[in-house]
Protein backbone atom coordinates (compact mmCIF):
# COMPACT_ATOMS: atom_id res chain seq x y z
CA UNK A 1 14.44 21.43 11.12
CA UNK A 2 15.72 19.51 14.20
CA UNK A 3 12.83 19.98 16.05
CA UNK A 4 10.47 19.32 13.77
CA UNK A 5 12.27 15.96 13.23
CA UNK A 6 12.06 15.33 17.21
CA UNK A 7 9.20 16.26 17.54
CA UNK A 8 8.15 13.67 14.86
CA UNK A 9 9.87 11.09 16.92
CA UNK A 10 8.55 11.89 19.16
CA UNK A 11 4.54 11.78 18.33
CA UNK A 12 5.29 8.08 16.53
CA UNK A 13 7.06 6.94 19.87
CA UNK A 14 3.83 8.24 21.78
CA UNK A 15 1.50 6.78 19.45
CA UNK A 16 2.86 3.23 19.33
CA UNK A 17 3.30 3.50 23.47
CA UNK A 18 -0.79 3.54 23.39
CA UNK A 19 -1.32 0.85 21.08
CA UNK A 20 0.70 -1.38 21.70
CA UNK A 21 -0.44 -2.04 25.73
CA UNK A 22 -2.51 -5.18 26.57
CA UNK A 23 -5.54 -4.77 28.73
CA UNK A 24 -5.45 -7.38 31.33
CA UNK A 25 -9.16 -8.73 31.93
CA UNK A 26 -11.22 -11.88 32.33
CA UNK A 27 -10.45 -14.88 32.42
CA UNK A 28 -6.95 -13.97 33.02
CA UNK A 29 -7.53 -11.99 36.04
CA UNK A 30 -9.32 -15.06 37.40
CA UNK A 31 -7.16 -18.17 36.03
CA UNK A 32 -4.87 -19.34 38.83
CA UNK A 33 -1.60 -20.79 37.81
CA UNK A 34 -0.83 -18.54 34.76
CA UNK A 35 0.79 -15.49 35.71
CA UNK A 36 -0.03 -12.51 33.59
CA UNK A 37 2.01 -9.55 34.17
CA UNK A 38 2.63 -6.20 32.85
CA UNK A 39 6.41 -4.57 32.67
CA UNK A 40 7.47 -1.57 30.39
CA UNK A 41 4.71 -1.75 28.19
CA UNK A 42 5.47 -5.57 27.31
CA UNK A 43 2.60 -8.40 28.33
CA UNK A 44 3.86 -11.34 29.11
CA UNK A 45 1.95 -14.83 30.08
CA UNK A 46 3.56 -17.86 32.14
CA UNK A 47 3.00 -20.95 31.35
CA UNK A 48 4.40 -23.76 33.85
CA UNK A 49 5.58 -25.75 31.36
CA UNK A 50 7.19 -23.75 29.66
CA UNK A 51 7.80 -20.44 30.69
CA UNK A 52 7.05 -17.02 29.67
CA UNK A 53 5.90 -15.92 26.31
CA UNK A 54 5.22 -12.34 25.10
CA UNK A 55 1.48 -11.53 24.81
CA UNK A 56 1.40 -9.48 20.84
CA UNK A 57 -2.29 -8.77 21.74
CA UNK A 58 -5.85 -10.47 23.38
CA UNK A 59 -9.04 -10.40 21.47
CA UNK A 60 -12.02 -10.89 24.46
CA UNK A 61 -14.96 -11.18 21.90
CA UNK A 62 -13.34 -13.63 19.31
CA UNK A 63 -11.38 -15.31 22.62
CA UNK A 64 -7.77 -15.60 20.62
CA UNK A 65 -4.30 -14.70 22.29
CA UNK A 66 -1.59 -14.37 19.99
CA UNK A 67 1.95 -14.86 21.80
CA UNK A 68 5.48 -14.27 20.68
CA UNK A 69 8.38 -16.20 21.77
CA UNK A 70 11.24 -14.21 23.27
CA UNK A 71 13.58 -16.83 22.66
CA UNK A 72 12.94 -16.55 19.09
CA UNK A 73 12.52 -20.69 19.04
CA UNK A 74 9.14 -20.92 18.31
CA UNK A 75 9.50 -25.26 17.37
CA UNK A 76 10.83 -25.33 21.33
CA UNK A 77 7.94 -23.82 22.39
CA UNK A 78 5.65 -26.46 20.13
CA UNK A 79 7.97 -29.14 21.84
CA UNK A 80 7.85 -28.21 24.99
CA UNK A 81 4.42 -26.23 25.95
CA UNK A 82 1.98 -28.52 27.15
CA UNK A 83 -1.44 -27.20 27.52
CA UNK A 84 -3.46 -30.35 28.14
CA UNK A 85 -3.95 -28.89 32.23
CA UNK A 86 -4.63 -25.81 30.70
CA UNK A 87 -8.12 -24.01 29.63
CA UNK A 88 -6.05 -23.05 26.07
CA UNK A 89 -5.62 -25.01 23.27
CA UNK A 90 -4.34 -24.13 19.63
CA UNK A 91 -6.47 -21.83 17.74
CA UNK A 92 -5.27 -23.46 14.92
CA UNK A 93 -5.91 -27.01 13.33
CA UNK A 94 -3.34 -29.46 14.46
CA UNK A 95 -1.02 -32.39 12.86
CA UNK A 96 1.00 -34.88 14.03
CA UNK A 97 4.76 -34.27 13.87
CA UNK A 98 7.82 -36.22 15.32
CA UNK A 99 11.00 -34.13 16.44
CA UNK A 100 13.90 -36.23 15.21
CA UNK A 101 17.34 -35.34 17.23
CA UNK A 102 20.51 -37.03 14.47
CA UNK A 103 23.86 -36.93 15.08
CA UNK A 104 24.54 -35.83 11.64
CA UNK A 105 23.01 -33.68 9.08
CA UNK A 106 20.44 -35.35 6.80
CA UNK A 107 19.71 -34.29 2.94
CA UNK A 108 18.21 -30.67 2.66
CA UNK A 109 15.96 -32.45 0.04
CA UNK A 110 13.97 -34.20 2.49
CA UNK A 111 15.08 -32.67 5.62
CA UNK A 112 14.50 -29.32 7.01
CA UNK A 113 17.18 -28.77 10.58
CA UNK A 114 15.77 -26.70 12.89
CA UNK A 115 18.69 -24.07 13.55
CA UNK A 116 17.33 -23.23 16.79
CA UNK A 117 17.13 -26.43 18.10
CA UNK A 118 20.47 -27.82 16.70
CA UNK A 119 24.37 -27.36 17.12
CA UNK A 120 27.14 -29.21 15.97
CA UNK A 121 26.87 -32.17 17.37
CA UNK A 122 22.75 -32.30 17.36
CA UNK A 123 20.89 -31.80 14.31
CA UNK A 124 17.06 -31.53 15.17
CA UNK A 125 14.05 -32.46 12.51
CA UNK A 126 10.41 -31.94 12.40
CA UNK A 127 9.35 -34.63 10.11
CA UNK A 128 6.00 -36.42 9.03
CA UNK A 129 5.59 -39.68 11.64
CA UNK A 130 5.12 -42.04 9.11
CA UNK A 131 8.68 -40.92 7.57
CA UNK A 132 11.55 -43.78 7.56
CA UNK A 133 13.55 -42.59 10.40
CA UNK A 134 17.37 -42.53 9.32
CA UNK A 135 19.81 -44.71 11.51
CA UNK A 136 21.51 -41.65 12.51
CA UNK A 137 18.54 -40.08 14.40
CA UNK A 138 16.45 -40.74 17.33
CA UNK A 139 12.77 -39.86 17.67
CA UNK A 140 12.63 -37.59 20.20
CA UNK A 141 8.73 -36.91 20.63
CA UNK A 142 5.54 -36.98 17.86
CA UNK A 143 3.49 -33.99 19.38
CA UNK A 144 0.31 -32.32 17.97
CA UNK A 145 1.06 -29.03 16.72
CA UNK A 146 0.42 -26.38 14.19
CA UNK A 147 3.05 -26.04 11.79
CA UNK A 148 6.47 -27.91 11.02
CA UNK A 149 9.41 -26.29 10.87
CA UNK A 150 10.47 -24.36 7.79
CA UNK A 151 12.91 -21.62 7.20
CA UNK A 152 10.23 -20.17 4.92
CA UNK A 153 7.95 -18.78 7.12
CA UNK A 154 9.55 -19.06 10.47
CA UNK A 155 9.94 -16.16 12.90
CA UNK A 156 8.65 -15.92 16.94
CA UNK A 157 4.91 -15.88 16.14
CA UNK A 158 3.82 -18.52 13.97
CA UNK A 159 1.41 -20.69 15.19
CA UNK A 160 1.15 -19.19 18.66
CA UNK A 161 -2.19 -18.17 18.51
CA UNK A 162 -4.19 -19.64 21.55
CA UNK A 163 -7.95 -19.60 22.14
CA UNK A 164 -9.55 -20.35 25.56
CA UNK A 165 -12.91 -22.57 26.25
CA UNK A 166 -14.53 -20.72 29.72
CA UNK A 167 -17.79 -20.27 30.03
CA UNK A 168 -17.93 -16.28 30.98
CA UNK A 169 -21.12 -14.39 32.74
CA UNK A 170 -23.04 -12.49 30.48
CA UNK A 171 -22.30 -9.33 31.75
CA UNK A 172 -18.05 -10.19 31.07
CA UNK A 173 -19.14 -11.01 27.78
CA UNK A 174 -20.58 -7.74 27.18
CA UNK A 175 -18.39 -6.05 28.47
CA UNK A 176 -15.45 -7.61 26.62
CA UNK A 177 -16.96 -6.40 23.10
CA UNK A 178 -17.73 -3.11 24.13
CA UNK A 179 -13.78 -3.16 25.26
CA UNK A 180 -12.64 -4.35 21.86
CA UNK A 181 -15.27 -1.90 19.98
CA UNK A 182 -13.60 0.95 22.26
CA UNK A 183 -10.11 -0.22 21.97
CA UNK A 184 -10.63 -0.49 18.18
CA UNK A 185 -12.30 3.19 17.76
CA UNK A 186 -9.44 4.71 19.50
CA UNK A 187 -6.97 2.61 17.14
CA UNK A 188 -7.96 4.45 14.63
CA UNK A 189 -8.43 7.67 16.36
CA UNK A 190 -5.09 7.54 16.81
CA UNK A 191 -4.01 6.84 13.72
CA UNK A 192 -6.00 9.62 12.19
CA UNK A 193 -4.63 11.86 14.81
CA UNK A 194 -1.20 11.25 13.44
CA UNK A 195 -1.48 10.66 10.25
CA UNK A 196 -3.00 14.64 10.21
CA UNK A 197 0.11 15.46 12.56
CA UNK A 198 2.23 14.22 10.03
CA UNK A 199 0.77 15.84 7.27
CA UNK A 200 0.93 19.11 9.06
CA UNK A 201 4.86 18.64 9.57
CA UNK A 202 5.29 17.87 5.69
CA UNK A 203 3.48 21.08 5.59
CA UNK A 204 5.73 22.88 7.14
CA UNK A 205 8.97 21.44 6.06
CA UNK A 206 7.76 22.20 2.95
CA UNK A 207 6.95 25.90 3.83
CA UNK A 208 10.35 26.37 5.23
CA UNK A 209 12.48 25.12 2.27
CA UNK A 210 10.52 27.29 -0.09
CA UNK A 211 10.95 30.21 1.84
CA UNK A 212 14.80 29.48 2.49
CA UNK A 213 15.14 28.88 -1.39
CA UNK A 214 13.29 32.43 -1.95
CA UNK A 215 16.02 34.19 0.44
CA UNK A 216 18.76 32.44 -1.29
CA UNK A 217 17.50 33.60 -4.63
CA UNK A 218 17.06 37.07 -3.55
CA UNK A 219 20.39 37.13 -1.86
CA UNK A 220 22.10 35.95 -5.58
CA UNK A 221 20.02 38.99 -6.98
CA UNK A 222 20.92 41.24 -4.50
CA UNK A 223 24.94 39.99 -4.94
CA UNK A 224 24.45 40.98 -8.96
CA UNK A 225 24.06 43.94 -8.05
């Protein structure tokens, strides 16, 4: 039973360790500035002014990036990243919002701190630029971004999904579908490979309690008599 249960581990260990890598191609093998580097199985992108993100995956055909922050602070990153010098923009549709930095807390009503962002003595807002701004607070910068803060649906990925305007030779172009046809075929090779590996292993779990409730049973017959 134990090594069926390692063995389990490890065919889901091997499984997510091929698809879960990043293939590094155009036109971030040719963009100069942006470091793209690879480092125990983790993709990660530099950005000057910022610094380094996690790449979650690159699609070449629909030309979309989708990042992670490793800081888990993903209205820093909003604040801070500045892709104006950069051939990236948001892939989604942007709105105006102020970053408000108060010396004291402001009604959760209205108000939404931004834990990340804040301590005790700095309590940080993403807030609507038209909004009143208390007397306690200080506008710290109205920036064009994706989403405002919200404990609701915050975690390290939302909104940091980039898309790229390069024009790319014809043959790149090409080749980048086939890629993402290929890379998506052997997805789900994979996961038909061990979803049947798995099966098999329930299989034979199964096989081997049976049997070991058989010889129990025959050993309480043979002990009645």
């Amino acid at each position: 039973m134990n090594s069926l249960f390692f063995l389990t581990i490890f065919l889901v260990f091997i499984f997510q360790t091929s698809v879960t890598g990043v293939d590094i191609h155009y036109p971030f093998t040719t963009l100069s500035g942006f470091d793209l580097f690879h480092k125990d199985n983790i993709t990660t992108i530099h950005f000057p002014s910022y610094g380094d993100l996690t790449v979650k995956s690159i699609s070449y055909d629909r030309r979309k990036i989708d990042l992670l922050d490793p800081k888990n602070c993903v209205p820093r990153v909003f604040l801070n990243l500045n892709l104006t010098l950069t051939p990236f923009q948001y892939y989604y549709v942007l709105q105006n919002y102020t970053y408000l930095n108060c010396s004291t807390t402001l009604p959760h009503t209205n108000f939404m701190e931004v834990p990340c962002l804040s301590d005790s003595n700095s309590h940080v807002y993403t807030v609507d630029p038209q909004v009143s701004i208390p007397s306690s607070c200080k506008r710290v910068k109205t920036v064009a971004i994706p989403f405002k803060y919200s404990p609701y649906i915050s975690d390290n990925s939302l909104g940091l999904r980039l898309t790229w305007k390069l024009r790319e030779p014809e043959e790149i172009k090409q080749g980048n579908k086939t890629r993402d046809s290929y890379t998506a075929r052997n997805t789900v090779f994979g996961l038909s490979i061990c979803f049947v590996v798995m099966a098999t292993i329930v299989g034979i779990i199964k096989v081997h309690l049976f049997t070991k409730n058989l010889h129990k049973k025959e050993e309480q017959l043979l002990g009645d008599f």
